[in-house]
Each structure stands twice: as structure tokens, then as C-alpha cells.
Protein backbone atom coordinates (compact mmCIF):
# COMPACT_ATOMS: atom_id res chain seq x y z
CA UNK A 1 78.75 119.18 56.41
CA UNK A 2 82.20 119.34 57.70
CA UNK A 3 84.77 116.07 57.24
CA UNK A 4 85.32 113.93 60.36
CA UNK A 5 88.69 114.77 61.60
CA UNK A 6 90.56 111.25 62.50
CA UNK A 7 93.97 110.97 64.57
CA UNK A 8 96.51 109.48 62.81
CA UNK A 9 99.33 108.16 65.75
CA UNK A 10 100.66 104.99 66.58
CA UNK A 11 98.68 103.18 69.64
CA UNK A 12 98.73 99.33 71.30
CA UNK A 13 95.69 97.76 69.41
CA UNK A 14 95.49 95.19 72.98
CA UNK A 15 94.74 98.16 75.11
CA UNK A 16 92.68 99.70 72.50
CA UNK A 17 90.74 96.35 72.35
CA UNK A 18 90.59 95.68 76.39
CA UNK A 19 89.64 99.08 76.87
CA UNK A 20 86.12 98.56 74.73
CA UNK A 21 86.03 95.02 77.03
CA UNK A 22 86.60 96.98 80.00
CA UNK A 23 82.95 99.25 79.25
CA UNK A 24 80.86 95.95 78.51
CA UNK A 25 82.51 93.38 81.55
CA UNK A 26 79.62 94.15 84.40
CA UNK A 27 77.00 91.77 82.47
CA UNK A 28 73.45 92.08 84.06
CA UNK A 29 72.84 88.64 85.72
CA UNK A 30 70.28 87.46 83.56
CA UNK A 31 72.71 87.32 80.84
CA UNK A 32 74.70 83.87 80.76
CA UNK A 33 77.81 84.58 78.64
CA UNK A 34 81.67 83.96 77.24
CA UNK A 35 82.83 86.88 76.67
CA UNK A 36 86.59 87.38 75.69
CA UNK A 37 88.69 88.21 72.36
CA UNK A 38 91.56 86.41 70.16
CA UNK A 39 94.81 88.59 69.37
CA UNK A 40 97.10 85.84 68.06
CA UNK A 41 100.34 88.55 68.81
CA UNK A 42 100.51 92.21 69.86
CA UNK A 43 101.05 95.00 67.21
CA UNK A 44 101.10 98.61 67.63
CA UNK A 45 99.19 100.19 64.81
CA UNK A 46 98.85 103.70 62.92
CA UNK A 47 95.21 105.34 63.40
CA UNK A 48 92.51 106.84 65.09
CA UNK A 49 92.43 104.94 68.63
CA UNK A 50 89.34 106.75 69.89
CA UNK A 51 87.19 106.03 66.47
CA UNK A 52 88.50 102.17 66.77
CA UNK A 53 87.36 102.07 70.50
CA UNK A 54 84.35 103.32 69.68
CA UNK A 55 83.20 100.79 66.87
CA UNK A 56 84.29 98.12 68.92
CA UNK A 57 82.13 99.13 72.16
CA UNK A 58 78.99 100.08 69.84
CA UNK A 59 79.51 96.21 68.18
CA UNK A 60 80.31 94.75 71.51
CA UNK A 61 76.98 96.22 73.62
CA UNK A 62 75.22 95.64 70.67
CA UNK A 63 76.16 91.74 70.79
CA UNK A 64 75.66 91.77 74.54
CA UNK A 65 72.44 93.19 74.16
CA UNK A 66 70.74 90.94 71.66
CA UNK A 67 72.54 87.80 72.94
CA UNK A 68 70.99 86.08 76.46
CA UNK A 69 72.99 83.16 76.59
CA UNK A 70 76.78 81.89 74.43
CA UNK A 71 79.04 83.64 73.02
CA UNK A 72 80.10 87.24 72.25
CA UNK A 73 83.73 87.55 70.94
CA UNK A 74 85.87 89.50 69.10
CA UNK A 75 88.41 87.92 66.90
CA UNK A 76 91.59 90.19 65.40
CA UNK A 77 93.53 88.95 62.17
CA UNK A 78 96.51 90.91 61.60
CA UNK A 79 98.06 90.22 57.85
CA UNK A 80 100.75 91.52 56.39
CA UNK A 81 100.56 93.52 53.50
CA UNK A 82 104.18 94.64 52.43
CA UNK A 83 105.32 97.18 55.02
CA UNK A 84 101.33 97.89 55.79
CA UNK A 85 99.30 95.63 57.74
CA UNK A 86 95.97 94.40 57.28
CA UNK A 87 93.94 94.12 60.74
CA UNK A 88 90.83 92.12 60.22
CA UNK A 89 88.04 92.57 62.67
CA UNK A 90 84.81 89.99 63.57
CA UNK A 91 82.65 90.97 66.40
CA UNK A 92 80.54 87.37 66.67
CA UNK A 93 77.54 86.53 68.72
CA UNK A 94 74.95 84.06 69.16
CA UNK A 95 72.32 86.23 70.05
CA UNK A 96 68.92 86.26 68.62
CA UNK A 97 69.91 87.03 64.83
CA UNK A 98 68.89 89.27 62.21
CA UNK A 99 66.21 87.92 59.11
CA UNK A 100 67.53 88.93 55.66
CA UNK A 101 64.71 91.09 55.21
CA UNK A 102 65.68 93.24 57.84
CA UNK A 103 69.95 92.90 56.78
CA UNK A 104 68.35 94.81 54.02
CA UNK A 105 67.32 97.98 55.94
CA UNK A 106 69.30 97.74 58.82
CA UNK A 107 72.27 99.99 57.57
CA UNK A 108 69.98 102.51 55.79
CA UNK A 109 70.73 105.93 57.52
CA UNK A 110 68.66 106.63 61.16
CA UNK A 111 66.83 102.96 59.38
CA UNK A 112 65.01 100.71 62.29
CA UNK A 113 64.59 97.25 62.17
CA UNK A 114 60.91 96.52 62.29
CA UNK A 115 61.31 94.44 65.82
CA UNK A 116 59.21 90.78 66.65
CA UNK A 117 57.61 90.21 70.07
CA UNK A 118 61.03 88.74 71.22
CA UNK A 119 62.77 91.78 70.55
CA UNK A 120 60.34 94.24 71.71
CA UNK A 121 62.15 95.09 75.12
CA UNK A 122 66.13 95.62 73.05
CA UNK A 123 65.20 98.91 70.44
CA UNK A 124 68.05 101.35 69.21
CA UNK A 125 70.38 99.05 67.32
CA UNK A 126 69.13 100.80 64.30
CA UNK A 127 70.90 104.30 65.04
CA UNK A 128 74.11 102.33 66.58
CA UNK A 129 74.92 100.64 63.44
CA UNK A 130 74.36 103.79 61.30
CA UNK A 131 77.25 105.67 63.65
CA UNK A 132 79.22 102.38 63.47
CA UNK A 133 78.93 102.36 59.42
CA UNK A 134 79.83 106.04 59.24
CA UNK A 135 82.71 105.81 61.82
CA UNK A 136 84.18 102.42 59.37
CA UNK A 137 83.65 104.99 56.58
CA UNK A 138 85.46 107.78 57.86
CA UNK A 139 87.91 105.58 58.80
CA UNK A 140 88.08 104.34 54.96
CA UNK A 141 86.64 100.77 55.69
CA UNK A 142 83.06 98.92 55.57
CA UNK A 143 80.98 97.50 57.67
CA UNK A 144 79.93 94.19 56.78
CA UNK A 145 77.21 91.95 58.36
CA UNK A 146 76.35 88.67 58.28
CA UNK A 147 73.27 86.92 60.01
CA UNK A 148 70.97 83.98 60.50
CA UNK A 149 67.87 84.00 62.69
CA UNK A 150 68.11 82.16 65.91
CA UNK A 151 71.45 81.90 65.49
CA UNK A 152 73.83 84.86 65.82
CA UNK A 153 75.33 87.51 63.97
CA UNK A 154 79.06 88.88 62.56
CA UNK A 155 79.64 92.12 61.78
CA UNK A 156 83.26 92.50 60.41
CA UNK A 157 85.66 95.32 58.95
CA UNK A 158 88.92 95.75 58.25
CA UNK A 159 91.52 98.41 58.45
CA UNK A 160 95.28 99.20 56.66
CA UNK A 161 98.00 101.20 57.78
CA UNK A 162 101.43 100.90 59.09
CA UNK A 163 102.47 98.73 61.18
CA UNK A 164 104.58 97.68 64.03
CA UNK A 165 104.74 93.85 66.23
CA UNK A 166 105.77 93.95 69.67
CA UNK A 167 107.72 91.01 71.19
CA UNK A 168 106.14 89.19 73.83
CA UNK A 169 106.92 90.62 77.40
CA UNK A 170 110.06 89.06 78.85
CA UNK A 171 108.69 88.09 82.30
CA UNK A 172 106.20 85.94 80.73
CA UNK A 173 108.97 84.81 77.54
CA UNK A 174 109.08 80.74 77.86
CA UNK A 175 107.04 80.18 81.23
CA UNK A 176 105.16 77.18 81.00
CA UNK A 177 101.46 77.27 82.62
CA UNK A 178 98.56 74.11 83.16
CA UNK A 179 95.13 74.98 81.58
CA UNK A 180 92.79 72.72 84.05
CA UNK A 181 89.18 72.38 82.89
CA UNK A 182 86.36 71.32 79.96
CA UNK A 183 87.11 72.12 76.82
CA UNK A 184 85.12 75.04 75.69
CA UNK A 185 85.14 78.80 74.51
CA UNK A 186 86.80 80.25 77.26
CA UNK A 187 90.10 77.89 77.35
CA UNK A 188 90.17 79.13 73.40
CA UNK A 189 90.67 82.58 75.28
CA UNK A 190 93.04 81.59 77.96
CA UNK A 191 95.33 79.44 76.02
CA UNK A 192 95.82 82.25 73.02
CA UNK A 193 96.15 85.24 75.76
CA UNK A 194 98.92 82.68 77.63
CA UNK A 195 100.57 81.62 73.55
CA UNK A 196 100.53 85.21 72.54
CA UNK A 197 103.06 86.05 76.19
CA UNK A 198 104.96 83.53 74.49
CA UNK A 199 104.48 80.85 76.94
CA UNK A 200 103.85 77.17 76.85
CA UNK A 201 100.51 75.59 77.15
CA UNK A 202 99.95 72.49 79.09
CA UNK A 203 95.76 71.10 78.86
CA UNK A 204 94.50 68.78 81.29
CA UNK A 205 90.67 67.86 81.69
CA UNK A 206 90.56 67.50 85.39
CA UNK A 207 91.92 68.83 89.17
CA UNK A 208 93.33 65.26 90.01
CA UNK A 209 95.25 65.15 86.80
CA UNK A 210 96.34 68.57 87.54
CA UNK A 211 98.05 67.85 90.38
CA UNK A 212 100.34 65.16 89.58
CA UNK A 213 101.26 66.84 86.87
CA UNK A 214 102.39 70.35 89.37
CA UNK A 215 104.54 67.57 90.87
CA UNK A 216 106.08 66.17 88.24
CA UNK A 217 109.85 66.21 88.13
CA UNK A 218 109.60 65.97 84.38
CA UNK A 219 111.41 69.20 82.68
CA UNK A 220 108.28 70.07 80.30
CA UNK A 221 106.23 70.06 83.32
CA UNK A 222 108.30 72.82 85.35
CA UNK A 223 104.87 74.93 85.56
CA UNK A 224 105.36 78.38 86.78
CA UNK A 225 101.32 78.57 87.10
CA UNK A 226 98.01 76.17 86.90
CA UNK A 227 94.75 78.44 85.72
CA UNK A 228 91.83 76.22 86.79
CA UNK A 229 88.32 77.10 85.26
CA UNK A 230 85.94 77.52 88.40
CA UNK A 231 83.38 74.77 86.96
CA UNK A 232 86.20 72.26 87.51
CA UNK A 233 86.86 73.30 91.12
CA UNK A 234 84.73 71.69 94.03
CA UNK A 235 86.02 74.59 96.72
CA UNK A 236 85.70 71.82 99.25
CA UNK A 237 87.19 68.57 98.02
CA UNK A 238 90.11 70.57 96.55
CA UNK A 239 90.75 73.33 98.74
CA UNK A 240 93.61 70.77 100.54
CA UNK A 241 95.11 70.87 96.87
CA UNK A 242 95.31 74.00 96.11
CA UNK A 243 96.37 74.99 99.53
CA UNK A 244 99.25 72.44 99.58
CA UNK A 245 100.63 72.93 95.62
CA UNK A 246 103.55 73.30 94.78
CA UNK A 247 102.83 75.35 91.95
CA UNK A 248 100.34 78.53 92.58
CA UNK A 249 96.68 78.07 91.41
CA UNK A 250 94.65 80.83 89.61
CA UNK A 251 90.78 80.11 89.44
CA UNK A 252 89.42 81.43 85.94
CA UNK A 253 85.91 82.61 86.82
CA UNK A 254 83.17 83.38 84.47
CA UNK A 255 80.90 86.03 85.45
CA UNK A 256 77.49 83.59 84.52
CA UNK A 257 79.03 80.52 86.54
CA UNK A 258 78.03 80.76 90.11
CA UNK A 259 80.33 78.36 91.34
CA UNK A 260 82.65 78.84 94.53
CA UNK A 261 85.65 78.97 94.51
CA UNK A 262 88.42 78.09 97.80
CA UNK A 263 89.46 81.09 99.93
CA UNK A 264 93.15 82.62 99.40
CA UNK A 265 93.45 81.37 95.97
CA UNK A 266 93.67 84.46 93.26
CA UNK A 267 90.87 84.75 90.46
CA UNK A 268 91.06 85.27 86.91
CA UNK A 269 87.74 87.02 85.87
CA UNK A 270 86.56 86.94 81.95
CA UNK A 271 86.92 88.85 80.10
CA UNK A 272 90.38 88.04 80.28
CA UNK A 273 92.41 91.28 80.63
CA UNK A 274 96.58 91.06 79.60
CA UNK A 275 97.60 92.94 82.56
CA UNK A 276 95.43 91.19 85.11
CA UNK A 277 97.03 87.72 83.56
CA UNK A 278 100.27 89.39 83.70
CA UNK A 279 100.37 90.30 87.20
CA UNK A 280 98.92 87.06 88.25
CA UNK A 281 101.86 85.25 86.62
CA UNK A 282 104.55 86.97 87.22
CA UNK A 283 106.17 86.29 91.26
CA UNK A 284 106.02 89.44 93.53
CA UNK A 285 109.51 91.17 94.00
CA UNK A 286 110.59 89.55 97.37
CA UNK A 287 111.64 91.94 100.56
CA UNK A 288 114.83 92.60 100.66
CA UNK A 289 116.55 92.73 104.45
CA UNK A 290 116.85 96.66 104.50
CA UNK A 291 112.98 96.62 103.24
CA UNK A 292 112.12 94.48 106.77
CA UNK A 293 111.46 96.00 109.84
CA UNK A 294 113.03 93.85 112.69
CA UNK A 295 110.83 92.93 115.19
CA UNK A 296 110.68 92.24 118.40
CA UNK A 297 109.36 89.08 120.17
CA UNK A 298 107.40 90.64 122.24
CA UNK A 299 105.60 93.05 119.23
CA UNK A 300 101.89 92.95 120.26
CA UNK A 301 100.39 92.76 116.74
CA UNK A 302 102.55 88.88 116.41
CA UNK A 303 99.13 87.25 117.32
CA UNK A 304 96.38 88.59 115.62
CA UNK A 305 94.46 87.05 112.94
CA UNK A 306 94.23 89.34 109.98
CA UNK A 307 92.47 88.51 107.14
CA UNK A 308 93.37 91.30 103.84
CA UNK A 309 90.84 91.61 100.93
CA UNK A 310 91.17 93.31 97.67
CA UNK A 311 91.39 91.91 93.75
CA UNK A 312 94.15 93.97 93.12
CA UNK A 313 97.59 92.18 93.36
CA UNK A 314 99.59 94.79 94.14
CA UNK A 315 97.30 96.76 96.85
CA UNK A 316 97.91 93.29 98.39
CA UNK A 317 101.46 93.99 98.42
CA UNK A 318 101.73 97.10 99.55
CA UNK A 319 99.01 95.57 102.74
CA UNK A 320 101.29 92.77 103.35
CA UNK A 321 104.31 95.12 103.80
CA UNK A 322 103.09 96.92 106.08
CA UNK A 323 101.24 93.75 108.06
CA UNK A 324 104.72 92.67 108.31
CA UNK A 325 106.28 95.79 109.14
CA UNK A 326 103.78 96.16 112.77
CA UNK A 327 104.89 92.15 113.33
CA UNK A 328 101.59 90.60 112.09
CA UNK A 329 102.49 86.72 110.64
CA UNK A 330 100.90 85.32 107.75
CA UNK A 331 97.73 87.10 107.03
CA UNK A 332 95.14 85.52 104.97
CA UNK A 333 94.34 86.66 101.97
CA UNK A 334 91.26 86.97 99.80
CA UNK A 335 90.71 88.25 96.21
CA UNK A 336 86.78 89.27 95.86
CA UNK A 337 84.22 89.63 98.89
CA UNK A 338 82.62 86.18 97.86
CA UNK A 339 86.06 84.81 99.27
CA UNK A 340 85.95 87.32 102.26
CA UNK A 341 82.50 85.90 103.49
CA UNK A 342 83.34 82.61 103.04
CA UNK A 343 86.99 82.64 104.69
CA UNK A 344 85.11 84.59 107.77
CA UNK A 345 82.19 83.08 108.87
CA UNK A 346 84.67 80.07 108.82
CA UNK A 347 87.36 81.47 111.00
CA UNK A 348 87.18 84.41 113.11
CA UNK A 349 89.69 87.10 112.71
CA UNK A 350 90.95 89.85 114.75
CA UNK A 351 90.89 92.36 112.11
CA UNK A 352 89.95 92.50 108.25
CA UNK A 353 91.37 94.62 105.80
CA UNK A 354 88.04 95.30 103.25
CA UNK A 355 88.51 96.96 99.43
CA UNK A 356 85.24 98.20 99.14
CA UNK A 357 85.21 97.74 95.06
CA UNK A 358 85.23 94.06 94.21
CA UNK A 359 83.97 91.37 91.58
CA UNK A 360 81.41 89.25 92.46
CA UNK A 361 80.57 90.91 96.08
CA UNK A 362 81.56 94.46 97.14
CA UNK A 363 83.41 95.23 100.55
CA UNK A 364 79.90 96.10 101.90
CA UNK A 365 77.78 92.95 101.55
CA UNK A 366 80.89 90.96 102.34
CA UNK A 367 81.25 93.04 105.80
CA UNK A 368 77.49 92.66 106.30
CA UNK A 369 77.58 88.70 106.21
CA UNK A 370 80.61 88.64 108.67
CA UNK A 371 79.14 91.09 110.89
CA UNK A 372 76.24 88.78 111.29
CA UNK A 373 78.48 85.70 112.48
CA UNK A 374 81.24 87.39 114.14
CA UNK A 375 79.88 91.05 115.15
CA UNK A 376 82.76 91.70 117.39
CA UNK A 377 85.08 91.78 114.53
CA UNK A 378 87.09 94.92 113.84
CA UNK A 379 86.67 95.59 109.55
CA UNK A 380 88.76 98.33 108.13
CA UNK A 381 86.91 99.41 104.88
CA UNK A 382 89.73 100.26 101.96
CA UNK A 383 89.31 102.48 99.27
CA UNK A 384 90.30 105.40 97.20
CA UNK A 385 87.17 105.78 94.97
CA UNK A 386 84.05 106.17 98.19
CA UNK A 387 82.67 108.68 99.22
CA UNK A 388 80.83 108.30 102.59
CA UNK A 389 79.71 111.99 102.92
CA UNK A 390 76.00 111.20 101.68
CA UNK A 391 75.92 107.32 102.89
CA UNK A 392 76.32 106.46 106.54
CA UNK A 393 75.77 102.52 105.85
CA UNK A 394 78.90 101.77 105.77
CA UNK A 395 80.16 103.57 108.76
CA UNK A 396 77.00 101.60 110.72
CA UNK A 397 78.18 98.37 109.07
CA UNK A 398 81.77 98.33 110.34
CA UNK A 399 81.19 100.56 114.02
């Protein structure tokens, strides 16, 4: 048998970690879960990226899979070790657990756990953690487990190498944001993502308290952002308050909740991804005067009522540009189709701008909904990843 050949370059263990997030986030909805992961700081390490990604998505769908309901998280330890660095690894669920009996077998080679009734419907963990073992191996580390019936598992590894910590990004350096919301799992995730871009953390329990504090001419309370958790948010009552802050609002939505949230206000979706937070808190680069088409009074496109969807920040930016450029004042904006639907059957528009690819609702059942209130309503479908070659539905939906 041949030896398992294993990079050995420097990579960004954050992306290395997001990208294994990034494979599990679209959570069947049956499954009511926190999902996210702790990196206390970001460090670019020496190994075998791939192999790393790899162990982490096999642990990951393996949590997701035997866990219905709580928590699946991934926590990262990085300790110093002289010039090396010791990253510590804890994949942690509360699924349906593993019996010590069956802790005994489970890592035998190609073993199978002998499933109950409950687990009947979730075979092939045996093979999953054999590959995971082997890949820890290879990469001269060991898998450990540890487990209690009805009430989760931990598998856990650890890996040493040469080291490097990167310095928190300098448009997020000394920022201060509001946390709004319950205390729970999820504002563990938020605040460390938000601490580890080396910003300050502000926690408040509820929306009124919130407020105030976005108005506060107190220095420590110069917020550059507030990130509400959607279970705090009634998109009714406090749609006047988010529309009228001072301070932008982010709603932090968790793929289980199925609360609404207000239209035009930007979500947050967990598993909390650094660049998504990033872009969210960081201002967009303002027009400049030679970037501004001057336009005329009488520009036909001054009146219409345009309504631009899509859950990328800057495909919003690059829309709004141009908007402005053909004359077309303050467009309304909405980040997912849930938002879409809601913001149209409200309020007619003369044309909407539809990404096809959303969370939560898709461009299609969005443009479906508002078809059926307002079907003389012109909807531009938006995309670079559709194909409508083989599918006419959406060239019915939006004709």
C-alpha cells in the first residue's frame, strides 16, 4: 500500500474552516439547529488544507446528521508551542449519542455500529469515521471521541506545525457594534466572530433598549452597527425603528427560526461566515461626482418604483449604480426573496430586479407570490449561475 501524500503549504485556517461550513449550511427543514464555530484570532497555518477540510466536513455532516435539534459546533484552540503552534480541534453536538459499547467498535476499520430503532433511518457513520481516523493519522494526529447517550458527542484532534497570526482586518480594527437579543449559542458565535475583527462588543437583551442606546451621544456607544437576532424582532412593531436608526441594523437569522424579518434591512444568516460579516460592516465606497451621471429633470425613469433583490452586498452596488445612472431615485432594497414577497404584495412597484439564488426563498417563488397580487408587474430575473434552456417556468413566471 502506497503512503498518503499530504501538502505541506501555508493556508488561512478561517477559510479552511468556513469552507467545510459552507458544504453543511442548507440544513433540511426538519432539522432545528445552531450551527456556527469559535476561532478566538486568525492564524495562517503549515499543512495539508484539503485533508483538514475534509475531516472537518466528514465530522460536521456527521454531527448534522445524528443531531435533530441544538447544537453542532466546532471550537478551534490555537496554543503556542515555541515557534510551533498547537491547533486544537472539537467538533460538538447534541445529537442522539453514542453507548460505550458501541465507542468500542466504532473506530475498528470498515466497523458498523450495531444501530437502535431510532437510528435505523442515519447508517454509514461507521465507514466516515474510519476515513476520518486514517486522514488524522496520516496527518500524524488522533482521533478522539467522547460520548453519552441522549446527549451528544465530541470528537476532537489536534495538529502541530508552524505557525503564523494575522492581525485583525483594519476596516473592522476598533468599530464598536450592539449585539440585540436572548442570550444563547448563537450570540457566543456573533460576539467572538465581531472580538476576533478586533471590535467592541456592546449586549443588550431587547429592541427598545437597543435603540436608545444607537442614539446615545455617549462616546462608548458610537456604534458603527446593531446585529439583532431575528427572534427579538417583531417585523411589524419595529420596522419604524429600524427604518428610522441612526445606526444600520443587521438581522442575524437562523436557518430553524421562521420568524420575519422587516423589508430593506440586510440579514446575517448562520452559520456565520467572516466575509459576509465583513461586508455587512464595513460602509460602501460612496460615488464620487465623475462616477455620477447628471441627469436631467425631465429623465423618464425619475418616477418609477423599483424594488432590487439579491443577498449579495455588492451585486447591490453595482444595481444601484446603474439605477442611478438611468435617473431612478431611491430604490428599495431587499436581501432574500422572503423580503421580496413581503415588500411587494405591500407596495406595488414598477419594476423588480430578482437574483434568482437566495436564502430562505429563491427568485422564483418570490416572483410567483408577487405575480399573484400585482400580475402587471415587470420582474427582471438576475443571475449568472441559471440555465433556462431545459426549464421554461421561469420565463412563464415573469412574461
Amino acid at each position: 500500500q502506497g503512503k498518503m501524500h499530504l501538502d505541506h503549504n501555508p493556508f488561512d485556517l478561517r477559510q479552511c474552516i468556513e469552507s467545510a461550513f459552507a458544504c453543511i449550511s442548507s440544513l433540511p427543514k426538519s432539522k432545528k439547529l445552531d450551527m456556527g464555530y469559535v476561532l478566538p484570532s486568525d492564524v495562517t497555518i503549515v499543512g495539508d488544507e484539503s485533508r483538514l477540510r475534509q475531516v472537518l466536513l466528514n465530522l460536521l455532516s456527521n454531527a448534522v446528521k445524528f443531531t435533530d435539534a441544538g447544537v453542532v459546533s466546532l471550537e478551534v484552540r490555537v496554543e503556542e508551542v515555541g515557534e510551533e503552534f498547537a491547533v486544537h480541534f472539537a467538533v460538538t453536538d447534541t445529537g442522539i449519542g453514542i453507548s460505550q459499547a458501541q465507542r468500542q467498535c466504532i473506530m475498528k476499520e470498515f466497523g458498523q455500529v450495531h444501530l437502535t430503532n431510532k437510528q435505523m433511518n442515519k447508517q454509514g457513520t461507521g465507514l466516515g469515521l474510519v476515513i476520518t481516523q486514517y486522514l488524522c493519522n496520516a496527518m500524524g494526529t488522533e482521533l478522539a471521541l467522547e460520548s453519552e447517550r441522549d446527549v451528544g458527542s465530541k470528537f476532537s484532534f489536534t495538529l502541530q506545525g508552524p505557525w503564523e497570526r494575522k492581525a485583525a482586518p483594519m476596516e473592522t480594527m476598533g468599530k464598536s457594534v450592539l449585539l440585540v437579543g436572548p442570550q444563547g449559542v448563537q450570540e457566543t458565535f456573533v460576539r467572538q466572530h465581531c472580538e476576533a475583527l478586533g471590535m467592541e462588543v456592546t449586549t443588550v437583551r431587547s429592541v427598545e433598549v437597543g435603540c436608545m442606546l444607537t442614539s446615545s451621544p455617549l462616546p462608548q456607544y458610537n456604534l458603527s452597527a446593531v446585529l439583532c437576532a431575528a427572534e427579538a424582532l417583531d417585523p411589524e412593531e419595529h420596522a419604524d425603528i429600524l427604518r428610522d436608526s441612526p445606526v444600520p441594523w443587521v438581522v442575524v437569522v437562523n436557518q430553524r427560526e421562521p420568524h420575519g424579518t422587516p423589508p430593506n434591512v440586510p440579514l446575517l444568516t448562520a452559520p456565520l461566515m467572516r466575509s459576509r460579516l465583513v461586508d455587512l460592516l464595513t460602509p460602501p465606497p460612496r460615488l464620487t461626482r465623475s462616477d455620477t451621471l447628471i441627469v436631467a429633470a425631465e429623465e423618464p425613469f425619475a418616477h418609477l418604483k423599483v424594488l432590487s433583490v439579491d443577498d449579495v452586498k455588492t451585486n447591490q452596488l453595482i444595481i444601484q449604480h446603474f439605477l442611478q445612472r438611468l435617473g431612478v431615485r431611491h430604490p428599495d432594497v431587499s436581501w432574500d426573496g422572503r423580503q421580496a414577497a413581503e415588500a411587494a404584495t405591500a407596495k406595488q412597484y414598477d419594476l423588480i430586479l430578482m437574483d434568482l439564488e437566495m436564502p430562505r426563498m429563491n427568485g422564483l417563488e418570490a416572483s410567483k407570490l408577487i405575480k399573484e397580487k400585482w400580475p402587471s408587474t415587470f420582474i427582471v430575473l438576475v443571475t449568472a449561475h441559471y440555465s433556462i434552456d431545459n426549464d421554461t417556468s421561469a420565463v412563464d413566471l415573469v412574461m
